[in-house]
N, C-alpha and C. Protein backbone atom coordinates (compact mmCIF):
# COMPACT_ATOMS: atom_id res chain seq x y z
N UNK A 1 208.47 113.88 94.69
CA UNK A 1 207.79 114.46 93.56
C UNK A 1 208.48 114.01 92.27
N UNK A 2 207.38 113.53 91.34
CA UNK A 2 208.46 113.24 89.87
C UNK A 2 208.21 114.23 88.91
N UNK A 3 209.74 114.39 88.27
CA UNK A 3 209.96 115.62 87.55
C UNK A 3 209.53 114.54 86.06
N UNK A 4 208.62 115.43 85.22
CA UNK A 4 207.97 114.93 84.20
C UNK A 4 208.79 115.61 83.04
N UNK A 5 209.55 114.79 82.03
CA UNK A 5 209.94 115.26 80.88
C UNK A 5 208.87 116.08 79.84
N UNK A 6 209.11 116.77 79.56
CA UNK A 6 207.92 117.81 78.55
C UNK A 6 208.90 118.97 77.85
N UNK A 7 207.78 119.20 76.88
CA UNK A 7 208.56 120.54 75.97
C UNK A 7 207.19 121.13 76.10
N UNK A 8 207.68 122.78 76.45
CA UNK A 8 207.05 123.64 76.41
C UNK A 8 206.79 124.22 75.20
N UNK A 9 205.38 124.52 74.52
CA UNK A 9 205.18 125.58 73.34
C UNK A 9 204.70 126.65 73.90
N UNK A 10 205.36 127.45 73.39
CA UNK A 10 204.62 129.19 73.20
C UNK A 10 204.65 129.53 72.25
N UNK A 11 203.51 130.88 72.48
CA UNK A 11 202.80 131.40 70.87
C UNK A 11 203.72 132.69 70.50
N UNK A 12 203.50 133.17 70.06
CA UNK A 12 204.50 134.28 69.11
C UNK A 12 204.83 135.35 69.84
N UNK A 13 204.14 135.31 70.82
CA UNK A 13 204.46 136.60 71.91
C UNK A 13 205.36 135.81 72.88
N UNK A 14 205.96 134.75 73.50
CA UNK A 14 206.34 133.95 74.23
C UNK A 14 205.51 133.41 75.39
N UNK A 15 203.95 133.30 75.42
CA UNK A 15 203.22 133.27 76.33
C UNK A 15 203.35 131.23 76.08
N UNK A 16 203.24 131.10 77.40
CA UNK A 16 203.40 129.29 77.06
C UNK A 16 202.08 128.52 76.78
N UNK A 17 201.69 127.98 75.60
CA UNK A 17 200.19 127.44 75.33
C UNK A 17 200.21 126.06 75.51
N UNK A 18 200.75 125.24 75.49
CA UNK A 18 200.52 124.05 75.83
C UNK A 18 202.25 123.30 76.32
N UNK A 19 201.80 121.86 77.22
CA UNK A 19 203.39 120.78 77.30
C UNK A 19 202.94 120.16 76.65
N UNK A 20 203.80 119.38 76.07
CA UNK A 20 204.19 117.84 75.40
C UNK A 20 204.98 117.25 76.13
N UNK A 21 204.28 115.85 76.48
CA UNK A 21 204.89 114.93 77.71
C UNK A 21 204.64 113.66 77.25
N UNK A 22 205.90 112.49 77.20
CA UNK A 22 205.75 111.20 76.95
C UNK A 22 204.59 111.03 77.27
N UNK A 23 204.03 110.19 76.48
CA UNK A 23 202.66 109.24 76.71
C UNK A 23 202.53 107.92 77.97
N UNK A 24 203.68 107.67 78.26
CA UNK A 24 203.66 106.86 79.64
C UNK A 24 204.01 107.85 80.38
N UNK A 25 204.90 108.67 80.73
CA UNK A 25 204.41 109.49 81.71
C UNK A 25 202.89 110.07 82.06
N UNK A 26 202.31 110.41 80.57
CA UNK A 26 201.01 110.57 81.35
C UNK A 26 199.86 110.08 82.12
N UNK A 27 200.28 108.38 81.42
CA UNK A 27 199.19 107.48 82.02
C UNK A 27 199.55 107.43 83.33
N UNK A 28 201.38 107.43 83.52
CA UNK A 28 201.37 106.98 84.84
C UNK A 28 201.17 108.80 85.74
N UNK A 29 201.16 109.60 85.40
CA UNK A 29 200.15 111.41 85.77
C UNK A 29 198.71 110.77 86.34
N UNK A 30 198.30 110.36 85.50
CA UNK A 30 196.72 110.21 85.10
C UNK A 30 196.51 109.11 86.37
N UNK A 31 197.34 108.03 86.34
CA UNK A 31 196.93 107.03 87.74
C UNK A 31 197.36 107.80 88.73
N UNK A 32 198.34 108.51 89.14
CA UNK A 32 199.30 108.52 90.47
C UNK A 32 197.97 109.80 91.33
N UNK A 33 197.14 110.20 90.32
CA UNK A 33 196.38 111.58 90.74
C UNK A 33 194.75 110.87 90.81
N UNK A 34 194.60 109.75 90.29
CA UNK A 34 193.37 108.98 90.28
C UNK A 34 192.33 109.74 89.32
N UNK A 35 192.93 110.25 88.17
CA UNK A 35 192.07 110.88 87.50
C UNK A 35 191.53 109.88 86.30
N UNK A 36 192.15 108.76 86.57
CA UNK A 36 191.12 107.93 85.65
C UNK A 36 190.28 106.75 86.21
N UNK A 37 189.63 107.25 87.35
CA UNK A 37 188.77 106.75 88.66
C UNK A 37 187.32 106.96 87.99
N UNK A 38 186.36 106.27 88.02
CA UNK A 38 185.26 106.74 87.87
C UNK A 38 184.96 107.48 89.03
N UNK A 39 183.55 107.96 89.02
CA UNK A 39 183.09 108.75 90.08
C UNK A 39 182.54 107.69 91.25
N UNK A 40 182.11 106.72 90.92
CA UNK A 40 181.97 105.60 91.89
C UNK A 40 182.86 105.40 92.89
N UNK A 41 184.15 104.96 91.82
CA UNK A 41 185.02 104.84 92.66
C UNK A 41 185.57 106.01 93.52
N UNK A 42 185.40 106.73 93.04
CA UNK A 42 186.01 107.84 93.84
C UNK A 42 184.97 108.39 95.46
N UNK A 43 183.51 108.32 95.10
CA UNK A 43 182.69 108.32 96.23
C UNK A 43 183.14 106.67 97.08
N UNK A 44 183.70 105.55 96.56
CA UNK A 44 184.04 104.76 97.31
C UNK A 44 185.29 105.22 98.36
N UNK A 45 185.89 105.82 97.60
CA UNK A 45 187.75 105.93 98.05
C UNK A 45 187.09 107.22 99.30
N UNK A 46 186.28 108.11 98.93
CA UNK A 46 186.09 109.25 99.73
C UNK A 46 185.42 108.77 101.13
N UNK A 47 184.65 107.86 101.01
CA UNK A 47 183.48 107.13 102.70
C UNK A 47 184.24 106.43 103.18
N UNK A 48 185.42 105.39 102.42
CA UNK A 48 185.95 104.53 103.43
C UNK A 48 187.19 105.59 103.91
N UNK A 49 187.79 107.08 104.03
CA UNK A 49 188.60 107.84 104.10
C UNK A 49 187.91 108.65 105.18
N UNK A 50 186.52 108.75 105.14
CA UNK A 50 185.87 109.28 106.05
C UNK A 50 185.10 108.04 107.31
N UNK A 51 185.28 107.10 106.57
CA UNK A 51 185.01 105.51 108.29
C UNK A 51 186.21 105.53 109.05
N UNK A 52 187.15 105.86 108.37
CA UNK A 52 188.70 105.55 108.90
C UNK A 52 188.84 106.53 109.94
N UNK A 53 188.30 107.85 109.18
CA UNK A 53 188.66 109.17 110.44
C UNK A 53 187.72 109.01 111.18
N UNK A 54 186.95 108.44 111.23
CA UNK A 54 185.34 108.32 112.12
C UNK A 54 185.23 107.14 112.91
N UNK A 55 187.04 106.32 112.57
CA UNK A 55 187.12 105.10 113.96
C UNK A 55 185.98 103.47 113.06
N UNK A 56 185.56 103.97 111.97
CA UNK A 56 184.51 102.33 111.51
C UNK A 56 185.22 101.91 110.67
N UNK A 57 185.99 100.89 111.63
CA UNK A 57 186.86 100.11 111.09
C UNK A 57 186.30 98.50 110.11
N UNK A 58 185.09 98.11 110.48
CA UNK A 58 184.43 97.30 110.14
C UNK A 58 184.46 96.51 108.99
N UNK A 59 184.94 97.63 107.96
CA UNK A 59 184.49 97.18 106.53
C UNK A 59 186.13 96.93 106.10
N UNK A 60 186.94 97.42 106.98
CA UNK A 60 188.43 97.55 106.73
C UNK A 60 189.29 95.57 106.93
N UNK A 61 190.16 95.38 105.85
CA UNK A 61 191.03 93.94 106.53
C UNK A 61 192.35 94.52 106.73
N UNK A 62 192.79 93.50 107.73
CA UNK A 62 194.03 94.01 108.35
C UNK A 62 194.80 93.41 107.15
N UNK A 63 195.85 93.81 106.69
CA UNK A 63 196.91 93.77 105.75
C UNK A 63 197.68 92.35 106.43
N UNK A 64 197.62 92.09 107.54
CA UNK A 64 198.09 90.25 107.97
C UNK A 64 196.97 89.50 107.01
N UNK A 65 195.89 89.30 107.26
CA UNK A 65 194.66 89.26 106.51
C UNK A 65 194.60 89.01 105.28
N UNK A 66 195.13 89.89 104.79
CA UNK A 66 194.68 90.20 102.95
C UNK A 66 196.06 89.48 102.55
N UNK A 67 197.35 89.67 103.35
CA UNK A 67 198.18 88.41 102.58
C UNK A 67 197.81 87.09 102.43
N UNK A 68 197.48 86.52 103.67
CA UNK A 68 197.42 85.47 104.34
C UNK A 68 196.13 84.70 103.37
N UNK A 69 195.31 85.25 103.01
CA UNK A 69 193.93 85.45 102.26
C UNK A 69 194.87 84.89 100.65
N UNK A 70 195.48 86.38 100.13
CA UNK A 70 196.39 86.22 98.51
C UNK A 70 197.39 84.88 98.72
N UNK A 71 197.72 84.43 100.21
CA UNK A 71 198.67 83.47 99.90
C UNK A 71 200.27 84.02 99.53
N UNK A 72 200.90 85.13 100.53
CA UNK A 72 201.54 85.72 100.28
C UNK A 72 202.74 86.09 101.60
């Protein structure tokens, strides 16, 4: 788990209203959680997650494959 640098504000009663967090930490928040996925992609990421548990391997390359393919 990564511990994210931030400062906490609270309002006058000490209730906490918002963090402030480096701006590359957030982008890298924002990728590590796939929240800057379209919805496409994300119905993509969700069917091939559900072929995988469902054994349809078909559409899948073996990682020997995809080097061998990049030249790697």
């Amino acid at each position: 788990m990564t511990i994210l640098q931030k400062s906490v504000r609270y309002d006058r009663g000490g209730k906490p209203v918002e963090v402030v967090i480096p701006y590359e930490e957030f982008l890298d928040f924002i990728e590590t959680y796939g929240l800057d996925l379209s919805d496409e992609e994300k119905d993509s990421i969700r069917e091939a997650k559900a072929d995988r548990e469902a054994g349809r391997t078909g559409n899948f390359v073996a990682l020997e494959d995809l080097e061998k393919d990049l030249g790697l």
